[in-house]
PDB file of N, CA and C in Angstrom:
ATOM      1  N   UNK A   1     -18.576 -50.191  14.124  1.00  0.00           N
ATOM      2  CA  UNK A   1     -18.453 -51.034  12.961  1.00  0.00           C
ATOM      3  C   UNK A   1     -19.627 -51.986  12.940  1.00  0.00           C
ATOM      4  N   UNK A   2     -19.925 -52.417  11.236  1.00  0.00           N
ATOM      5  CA  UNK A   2     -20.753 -53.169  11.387  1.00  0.00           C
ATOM      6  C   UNK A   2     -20.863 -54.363  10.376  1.00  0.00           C
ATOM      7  N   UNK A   3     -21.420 -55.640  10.472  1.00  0.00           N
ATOM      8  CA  UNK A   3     -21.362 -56.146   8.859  1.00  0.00           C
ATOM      9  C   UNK A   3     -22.145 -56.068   8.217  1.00  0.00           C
ATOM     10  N   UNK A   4     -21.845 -55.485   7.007  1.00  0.00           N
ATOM     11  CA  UNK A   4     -22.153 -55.080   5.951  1.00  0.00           C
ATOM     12  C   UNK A   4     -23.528 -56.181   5.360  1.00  0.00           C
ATOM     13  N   UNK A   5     -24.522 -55.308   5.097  1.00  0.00           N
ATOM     14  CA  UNK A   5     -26.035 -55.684   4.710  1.00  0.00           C
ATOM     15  C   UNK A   5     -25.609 -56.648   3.104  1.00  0.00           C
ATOM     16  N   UNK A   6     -26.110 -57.818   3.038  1.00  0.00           N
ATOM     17  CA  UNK A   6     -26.030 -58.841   2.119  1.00  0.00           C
ATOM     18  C   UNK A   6     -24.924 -59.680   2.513  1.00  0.00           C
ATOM     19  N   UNK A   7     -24.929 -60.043   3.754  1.00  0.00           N
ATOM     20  CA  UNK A   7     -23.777 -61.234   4.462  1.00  0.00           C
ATOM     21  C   UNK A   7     -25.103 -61.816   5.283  1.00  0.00           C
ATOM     22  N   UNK A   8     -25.336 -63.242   4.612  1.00  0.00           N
ATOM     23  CA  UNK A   8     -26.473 -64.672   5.367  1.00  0.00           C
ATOM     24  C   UNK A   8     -25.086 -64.973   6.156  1.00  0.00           C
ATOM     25  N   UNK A   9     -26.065 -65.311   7.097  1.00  0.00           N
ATOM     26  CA  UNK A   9     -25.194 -66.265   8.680  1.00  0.00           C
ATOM     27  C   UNK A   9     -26.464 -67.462   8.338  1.00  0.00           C
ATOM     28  N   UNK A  10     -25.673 -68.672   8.845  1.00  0.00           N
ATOM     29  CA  UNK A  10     -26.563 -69.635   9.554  1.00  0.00           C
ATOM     30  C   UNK A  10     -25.539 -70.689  10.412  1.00  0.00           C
ATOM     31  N   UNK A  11     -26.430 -70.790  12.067  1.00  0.00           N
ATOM     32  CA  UNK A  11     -25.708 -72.070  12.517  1.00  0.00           C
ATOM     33  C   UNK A  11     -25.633 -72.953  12.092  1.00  0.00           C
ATOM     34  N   UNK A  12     -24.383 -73.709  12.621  1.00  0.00           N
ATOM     35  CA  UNK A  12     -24.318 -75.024  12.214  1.00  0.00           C
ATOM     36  C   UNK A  12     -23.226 -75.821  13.400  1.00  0.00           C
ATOM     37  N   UNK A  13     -24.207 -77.016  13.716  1.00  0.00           N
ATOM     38  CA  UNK A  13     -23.183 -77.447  14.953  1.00  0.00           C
ATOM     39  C   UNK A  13     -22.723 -76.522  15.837  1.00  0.00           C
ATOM     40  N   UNK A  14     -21.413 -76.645  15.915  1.00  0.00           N
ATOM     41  CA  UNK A  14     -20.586 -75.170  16.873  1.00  0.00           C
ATOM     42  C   UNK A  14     -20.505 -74.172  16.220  1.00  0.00           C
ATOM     43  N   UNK A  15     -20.385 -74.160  15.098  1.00  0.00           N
ATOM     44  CA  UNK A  15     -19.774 -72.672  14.472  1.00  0.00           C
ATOM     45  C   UNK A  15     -21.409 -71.871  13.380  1.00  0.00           C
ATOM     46  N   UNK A  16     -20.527 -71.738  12.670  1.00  0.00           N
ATOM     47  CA  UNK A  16     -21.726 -70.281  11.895  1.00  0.00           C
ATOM     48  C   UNK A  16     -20.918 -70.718  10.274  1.00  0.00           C
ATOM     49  N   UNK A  17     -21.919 -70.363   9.058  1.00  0.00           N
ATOM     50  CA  UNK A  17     -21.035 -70.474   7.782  1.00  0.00           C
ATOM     51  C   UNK A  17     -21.314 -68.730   7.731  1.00  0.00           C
ATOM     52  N   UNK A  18     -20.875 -68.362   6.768  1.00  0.00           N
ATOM     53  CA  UNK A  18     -21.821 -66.669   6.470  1.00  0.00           C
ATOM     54  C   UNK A  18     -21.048 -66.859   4.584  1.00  0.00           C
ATOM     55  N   UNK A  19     -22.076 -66.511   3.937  1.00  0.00           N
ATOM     56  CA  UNK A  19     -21.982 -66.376   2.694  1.00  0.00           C
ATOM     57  C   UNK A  19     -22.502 -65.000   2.245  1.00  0.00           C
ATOM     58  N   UNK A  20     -22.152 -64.364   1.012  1.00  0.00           N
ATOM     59  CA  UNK A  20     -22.296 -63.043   0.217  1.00  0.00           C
ATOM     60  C   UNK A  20     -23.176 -63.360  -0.301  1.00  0.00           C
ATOM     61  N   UNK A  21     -24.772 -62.549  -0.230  1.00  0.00           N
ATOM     62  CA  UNK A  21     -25.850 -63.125  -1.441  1.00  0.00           C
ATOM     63  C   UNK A  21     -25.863 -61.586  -2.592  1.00  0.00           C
ATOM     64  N   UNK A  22     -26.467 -61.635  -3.058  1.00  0.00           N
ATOM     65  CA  UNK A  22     -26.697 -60.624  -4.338  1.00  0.00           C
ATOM     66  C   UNK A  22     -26.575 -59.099  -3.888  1.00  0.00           C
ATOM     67  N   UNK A  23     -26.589 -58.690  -2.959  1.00  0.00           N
ATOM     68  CA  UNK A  23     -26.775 -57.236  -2.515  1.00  0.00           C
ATOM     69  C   UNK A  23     -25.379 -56.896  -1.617  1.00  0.00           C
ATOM     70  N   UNK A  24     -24.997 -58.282  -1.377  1.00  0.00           N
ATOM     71  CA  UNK A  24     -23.219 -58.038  -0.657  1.00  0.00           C
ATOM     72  C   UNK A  24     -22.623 -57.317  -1.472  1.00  0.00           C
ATOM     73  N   UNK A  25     -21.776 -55.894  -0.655  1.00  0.00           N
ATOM     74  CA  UNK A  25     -21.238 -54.982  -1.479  1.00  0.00           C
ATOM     75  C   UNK A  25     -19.293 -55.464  -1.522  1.00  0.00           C
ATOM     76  N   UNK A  26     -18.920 -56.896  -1.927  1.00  0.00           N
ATOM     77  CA  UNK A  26     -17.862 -57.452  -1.956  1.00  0.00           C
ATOM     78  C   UNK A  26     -17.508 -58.395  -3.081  1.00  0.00           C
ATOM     79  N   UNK A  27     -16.243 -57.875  -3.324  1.00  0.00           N
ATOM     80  CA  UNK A  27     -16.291 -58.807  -4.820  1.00  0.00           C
ATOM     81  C   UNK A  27     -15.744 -60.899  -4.357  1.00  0.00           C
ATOM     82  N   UNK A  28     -15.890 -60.815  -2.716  1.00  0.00           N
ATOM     83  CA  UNK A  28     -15.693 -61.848  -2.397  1.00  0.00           C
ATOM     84  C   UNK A  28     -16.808 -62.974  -2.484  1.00  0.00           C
ATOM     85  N   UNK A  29     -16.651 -63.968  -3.369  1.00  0.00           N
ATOM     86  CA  UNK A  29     -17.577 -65.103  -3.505  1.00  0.00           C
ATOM     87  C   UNK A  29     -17.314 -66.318  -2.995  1.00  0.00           C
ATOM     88  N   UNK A  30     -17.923 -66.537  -1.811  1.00  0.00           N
ATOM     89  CA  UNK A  30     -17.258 -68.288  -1.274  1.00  0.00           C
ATOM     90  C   UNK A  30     -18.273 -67.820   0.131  1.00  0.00           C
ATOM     91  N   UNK A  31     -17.617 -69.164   0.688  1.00  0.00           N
ATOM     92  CA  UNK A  31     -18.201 -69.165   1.931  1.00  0.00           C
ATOM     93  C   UNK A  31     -17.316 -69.422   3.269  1.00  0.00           C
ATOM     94  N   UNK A  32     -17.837 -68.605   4.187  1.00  0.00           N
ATOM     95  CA  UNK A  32     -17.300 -68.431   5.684  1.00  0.00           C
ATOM     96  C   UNK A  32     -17.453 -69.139   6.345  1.00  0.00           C
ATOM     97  N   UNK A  33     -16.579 -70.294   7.516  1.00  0.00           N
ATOM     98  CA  UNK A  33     -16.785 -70.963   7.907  1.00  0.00           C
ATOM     99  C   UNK A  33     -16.619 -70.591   9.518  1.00  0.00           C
ATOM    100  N   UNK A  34     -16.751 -70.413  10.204  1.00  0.00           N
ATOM    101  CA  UNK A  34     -16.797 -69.925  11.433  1.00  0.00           C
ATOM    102  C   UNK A  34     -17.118 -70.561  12.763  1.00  0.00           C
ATOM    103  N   UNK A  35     -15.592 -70.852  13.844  1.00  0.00           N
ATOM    104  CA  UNK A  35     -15.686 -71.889  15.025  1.00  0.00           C
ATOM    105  C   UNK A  35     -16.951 -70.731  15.762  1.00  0.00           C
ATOM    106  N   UNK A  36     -16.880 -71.231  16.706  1.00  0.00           N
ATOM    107  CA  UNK A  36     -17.915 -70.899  18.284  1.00  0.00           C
ATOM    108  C   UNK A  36     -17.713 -69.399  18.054  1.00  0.00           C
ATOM    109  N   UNK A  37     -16.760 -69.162  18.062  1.00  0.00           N
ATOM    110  CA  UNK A  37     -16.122 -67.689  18.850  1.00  0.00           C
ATOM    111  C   UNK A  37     -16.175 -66.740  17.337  1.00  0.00           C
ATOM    112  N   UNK A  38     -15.477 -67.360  16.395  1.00  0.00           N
ATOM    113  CA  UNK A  38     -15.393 -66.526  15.334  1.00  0.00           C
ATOM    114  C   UNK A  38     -17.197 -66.145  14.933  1.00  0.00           C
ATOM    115  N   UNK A  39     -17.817 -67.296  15.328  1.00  0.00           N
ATOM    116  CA  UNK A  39     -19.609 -66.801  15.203  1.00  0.00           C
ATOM    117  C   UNK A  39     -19.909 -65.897  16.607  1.00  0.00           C
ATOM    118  N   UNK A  40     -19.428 -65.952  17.321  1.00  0.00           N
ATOM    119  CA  UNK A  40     -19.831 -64.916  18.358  1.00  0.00           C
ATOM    120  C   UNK A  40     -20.067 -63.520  18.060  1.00  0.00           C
ATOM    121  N   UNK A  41     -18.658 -63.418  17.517  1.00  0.00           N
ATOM    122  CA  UNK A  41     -17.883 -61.584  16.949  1.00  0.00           C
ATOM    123  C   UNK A  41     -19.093 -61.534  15.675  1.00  0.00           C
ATOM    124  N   UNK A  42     -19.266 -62.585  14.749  1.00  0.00           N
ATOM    125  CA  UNK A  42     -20.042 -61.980  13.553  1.00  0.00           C
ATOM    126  C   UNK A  42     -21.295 -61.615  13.844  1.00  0.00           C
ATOM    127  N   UNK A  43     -21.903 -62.655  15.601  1.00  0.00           N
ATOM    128  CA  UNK A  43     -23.285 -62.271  15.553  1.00  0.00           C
ATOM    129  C   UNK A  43     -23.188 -60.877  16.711  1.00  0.00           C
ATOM    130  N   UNK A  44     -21.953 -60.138  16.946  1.00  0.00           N
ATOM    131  CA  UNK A  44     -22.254 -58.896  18.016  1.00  0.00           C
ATOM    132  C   UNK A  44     -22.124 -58.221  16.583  1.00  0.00           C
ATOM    133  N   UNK A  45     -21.638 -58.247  15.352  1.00  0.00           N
ATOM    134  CA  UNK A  45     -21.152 -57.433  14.693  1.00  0.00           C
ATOM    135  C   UNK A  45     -22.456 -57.338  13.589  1.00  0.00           C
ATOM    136  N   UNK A  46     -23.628 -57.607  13.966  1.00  0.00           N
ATOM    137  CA  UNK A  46     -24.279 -57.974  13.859  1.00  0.00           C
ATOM    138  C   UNK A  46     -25.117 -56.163  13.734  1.00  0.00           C
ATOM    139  N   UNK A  47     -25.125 -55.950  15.084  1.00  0.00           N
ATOM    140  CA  UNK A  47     -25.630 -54.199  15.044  1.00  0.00           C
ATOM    141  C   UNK A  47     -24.300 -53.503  15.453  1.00  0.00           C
ATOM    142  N   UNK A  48     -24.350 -52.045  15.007  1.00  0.00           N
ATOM    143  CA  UNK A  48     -23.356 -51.326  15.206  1.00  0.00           C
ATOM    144  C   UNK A  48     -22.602 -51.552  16.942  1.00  0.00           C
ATOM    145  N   UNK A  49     -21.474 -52.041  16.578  1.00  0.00           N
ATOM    146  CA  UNK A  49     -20.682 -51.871  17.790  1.00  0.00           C
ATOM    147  C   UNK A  49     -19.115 -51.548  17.466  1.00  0.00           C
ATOM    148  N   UNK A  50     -18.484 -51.937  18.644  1.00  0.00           N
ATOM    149  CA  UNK A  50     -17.006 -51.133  18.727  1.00  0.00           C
ATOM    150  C   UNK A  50     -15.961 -52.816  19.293  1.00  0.00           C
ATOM    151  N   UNK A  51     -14.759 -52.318  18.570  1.00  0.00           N
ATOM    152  CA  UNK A  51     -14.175 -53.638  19.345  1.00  0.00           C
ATOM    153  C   UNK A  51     -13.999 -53.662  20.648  1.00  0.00           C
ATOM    154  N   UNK A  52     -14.205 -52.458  21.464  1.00  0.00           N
ATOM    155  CA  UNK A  52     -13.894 -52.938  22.759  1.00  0.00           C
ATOM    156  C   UNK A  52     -15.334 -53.145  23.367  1.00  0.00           C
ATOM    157  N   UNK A  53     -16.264 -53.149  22.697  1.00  0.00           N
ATOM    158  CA  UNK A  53     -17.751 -53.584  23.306  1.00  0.00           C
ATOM    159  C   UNK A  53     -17.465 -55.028  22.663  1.00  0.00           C
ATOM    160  N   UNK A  54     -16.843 -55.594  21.908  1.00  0.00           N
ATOM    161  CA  UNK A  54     -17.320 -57.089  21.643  1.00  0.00           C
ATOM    162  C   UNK A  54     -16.207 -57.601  22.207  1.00  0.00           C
ATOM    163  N   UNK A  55     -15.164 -57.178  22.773  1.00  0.00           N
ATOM    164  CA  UNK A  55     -13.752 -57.473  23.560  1.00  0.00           C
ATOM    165  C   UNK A  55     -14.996 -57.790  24.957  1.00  0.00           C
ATOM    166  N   UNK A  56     -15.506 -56.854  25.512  1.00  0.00           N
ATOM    167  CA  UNK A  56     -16.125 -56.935  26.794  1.00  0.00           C
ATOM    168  C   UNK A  56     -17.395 -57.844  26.310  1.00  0.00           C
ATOM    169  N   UNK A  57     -17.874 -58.094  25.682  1.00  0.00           N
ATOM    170  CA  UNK A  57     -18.975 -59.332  25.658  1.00  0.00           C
ATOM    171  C   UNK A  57     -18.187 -60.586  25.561  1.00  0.00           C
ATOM    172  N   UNK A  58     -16.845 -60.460  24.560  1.00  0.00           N
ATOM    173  CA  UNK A  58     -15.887 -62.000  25.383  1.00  0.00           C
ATOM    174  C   UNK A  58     -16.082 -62.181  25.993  1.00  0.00           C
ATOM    175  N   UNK A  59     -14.916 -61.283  26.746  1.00  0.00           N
ATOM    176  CA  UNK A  59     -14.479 -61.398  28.549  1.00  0.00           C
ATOM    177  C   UNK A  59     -15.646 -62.149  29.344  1.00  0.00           C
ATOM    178  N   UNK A  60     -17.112 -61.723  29.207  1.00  0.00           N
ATOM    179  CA  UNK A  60     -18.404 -61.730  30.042  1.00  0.00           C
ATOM    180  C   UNK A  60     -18.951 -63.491  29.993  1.00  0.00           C
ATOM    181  N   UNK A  61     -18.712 -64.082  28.568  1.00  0.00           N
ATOM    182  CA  UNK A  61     -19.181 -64.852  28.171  1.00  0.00           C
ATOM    183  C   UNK A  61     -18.078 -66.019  28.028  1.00  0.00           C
ATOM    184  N   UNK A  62     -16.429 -65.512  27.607  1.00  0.00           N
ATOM    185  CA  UNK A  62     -15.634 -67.024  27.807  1.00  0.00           C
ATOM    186  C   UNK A  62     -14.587 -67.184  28.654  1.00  0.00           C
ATOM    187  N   UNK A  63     -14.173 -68.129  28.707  1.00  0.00           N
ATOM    188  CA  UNK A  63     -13.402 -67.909  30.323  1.00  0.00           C
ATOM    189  C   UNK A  63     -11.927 -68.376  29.638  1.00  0.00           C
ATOM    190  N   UNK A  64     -11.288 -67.177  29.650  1.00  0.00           N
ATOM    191  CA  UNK A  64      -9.646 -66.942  28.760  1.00  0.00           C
ATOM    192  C   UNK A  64      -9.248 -65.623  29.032  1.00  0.00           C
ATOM    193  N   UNK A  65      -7.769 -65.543  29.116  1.00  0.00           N
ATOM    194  CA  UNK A  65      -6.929 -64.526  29.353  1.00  0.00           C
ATOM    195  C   UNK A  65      -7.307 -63.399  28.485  1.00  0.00           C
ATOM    196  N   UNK A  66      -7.833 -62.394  28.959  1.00  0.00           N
ATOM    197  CA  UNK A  66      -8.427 -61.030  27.781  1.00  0.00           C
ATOM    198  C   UNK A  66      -6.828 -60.802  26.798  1.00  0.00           C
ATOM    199  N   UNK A  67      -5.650 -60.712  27.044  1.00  0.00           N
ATOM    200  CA  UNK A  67      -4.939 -61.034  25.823  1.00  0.00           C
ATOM    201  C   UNK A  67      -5.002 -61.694  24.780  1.00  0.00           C
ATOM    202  N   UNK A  68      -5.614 -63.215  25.181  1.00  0.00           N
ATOM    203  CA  UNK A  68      -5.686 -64.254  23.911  1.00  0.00           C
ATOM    204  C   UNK A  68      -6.638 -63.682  23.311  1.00  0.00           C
ATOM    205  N   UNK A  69      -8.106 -64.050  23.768  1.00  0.00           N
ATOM    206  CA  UNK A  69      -9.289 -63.466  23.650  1.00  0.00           C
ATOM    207  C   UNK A  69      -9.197 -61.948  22.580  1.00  0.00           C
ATOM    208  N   UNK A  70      -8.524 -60.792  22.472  1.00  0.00           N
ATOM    209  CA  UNK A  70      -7.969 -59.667  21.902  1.00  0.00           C
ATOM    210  C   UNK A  70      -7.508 -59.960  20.924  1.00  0.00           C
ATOM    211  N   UNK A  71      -6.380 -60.927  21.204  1.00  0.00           N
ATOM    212  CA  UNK A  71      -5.974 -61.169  19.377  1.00  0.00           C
ATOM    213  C   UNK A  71      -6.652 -61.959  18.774  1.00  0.00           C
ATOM    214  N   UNK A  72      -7.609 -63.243  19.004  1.00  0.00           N
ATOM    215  CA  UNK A  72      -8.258 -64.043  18.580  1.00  0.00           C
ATOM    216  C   UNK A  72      -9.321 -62.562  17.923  1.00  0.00           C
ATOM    217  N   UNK A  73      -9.805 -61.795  18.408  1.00  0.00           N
ATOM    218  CA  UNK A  73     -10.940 -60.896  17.978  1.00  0.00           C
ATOM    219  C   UNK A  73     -10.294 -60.008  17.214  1.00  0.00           C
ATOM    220  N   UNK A  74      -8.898 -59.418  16.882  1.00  0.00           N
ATOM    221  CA  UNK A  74      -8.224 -58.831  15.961  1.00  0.00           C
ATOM    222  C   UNK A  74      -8.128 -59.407  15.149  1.00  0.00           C
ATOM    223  N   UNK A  75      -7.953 -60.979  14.903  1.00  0.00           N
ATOM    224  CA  UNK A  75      -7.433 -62.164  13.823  1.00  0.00           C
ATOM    225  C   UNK A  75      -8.843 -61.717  12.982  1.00  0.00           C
ATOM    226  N   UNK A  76     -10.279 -62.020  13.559  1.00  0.00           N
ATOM    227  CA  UNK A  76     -11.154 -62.620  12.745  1.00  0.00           C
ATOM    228  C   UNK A  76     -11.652 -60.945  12.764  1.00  0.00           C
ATOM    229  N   UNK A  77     -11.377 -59.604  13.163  1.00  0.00           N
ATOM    230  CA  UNK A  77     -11.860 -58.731  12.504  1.00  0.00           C
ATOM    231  C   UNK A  77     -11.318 -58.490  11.320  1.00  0.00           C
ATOM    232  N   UNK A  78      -9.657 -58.931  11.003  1.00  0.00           N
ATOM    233  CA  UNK A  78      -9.069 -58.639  10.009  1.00  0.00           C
ATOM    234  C   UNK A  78      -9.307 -59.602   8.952  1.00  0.00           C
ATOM    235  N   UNK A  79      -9.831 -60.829   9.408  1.00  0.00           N
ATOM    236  CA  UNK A  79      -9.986 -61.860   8.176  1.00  0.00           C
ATOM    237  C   UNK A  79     -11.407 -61.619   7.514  1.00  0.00           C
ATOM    238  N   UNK A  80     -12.527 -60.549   8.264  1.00  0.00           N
ATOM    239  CA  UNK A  80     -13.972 -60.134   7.866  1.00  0.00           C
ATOM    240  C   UNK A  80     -13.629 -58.809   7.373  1.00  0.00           C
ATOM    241  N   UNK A  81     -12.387 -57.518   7.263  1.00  0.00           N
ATOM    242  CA  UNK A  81     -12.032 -56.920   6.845  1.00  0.00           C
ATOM    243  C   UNK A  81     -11.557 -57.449   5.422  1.00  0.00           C
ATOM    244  N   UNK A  82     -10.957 -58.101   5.858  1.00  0.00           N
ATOM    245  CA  UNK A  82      -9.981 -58.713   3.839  1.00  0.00           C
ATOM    246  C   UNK A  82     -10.791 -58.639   2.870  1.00  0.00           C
ATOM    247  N   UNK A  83     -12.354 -59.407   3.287  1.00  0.00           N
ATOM    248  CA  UNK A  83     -13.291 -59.734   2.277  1.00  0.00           C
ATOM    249  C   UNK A  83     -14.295 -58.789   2.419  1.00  0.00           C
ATOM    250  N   UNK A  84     -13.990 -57.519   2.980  1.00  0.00           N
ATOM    251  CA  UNK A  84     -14.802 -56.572   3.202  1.00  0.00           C
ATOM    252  C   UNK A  84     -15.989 -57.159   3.151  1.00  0.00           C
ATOM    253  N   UNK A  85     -16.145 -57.484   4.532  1.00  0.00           N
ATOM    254  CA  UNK A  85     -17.119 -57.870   4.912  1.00  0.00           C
ATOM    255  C   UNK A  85     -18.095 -57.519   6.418  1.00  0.00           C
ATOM    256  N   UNK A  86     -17.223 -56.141   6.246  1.00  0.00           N
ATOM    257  CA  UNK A  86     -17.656 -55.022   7.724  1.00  0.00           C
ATOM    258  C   UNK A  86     -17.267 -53.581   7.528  1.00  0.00           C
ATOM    259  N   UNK A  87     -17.811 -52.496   7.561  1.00  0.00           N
ATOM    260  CA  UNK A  87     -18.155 -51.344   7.283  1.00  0.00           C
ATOM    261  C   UNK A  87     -17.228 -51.009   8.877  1.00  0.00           C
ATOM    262  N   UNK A  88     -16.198 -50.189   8.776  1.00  0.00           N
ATOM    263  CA  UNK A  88     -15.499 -49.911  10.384  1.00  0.00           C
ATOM    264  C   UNK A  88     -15.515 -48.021  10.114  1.00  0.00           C
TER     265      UNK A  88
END
């Protein structure tokens, strides 16, 4: 899976915003606001990967029970799914 070409990221503080510019293939218009972690997943999802390759770049990088960590990364694949905003 991957996100979908015409989704801008930019940091900010801790988190990430990501907005739809003109070539986003989503009829979603607004903007993404994104803690630490929820910018983590958008920037592995960044080039083609798999959830259990960005499950294992968690694990590597935050220090939490790979259960929480799993659904926290199911939550925000499904909330970047809603607004089709990732090609799976």
């Amino acid at each position: 899976m991957k996100l979908k070409e015409g989704f801008c990221t930019q940091k900010i503080a801790k988190g990430q915003v990501m907005v739809p510019i003109g070539s986003a293939d989503t009829d979603f218009r607004g903007i993404v606001r994104s803690n630490s972690t929820a910018a983590f997943v958008v920037d592995c999802l960044k080039e083609e990967t798999t959830r259990d390759e960005i499950l294992e770049k968690l694990k590597a990088t935050y220090d939490a029970p790979e259960d929480v960590m799993a659904k926290d990364l199911d939550d925000v694949l499904e909330k970047l799914d809603s607004i089709n905003a990732i090609n799976r």
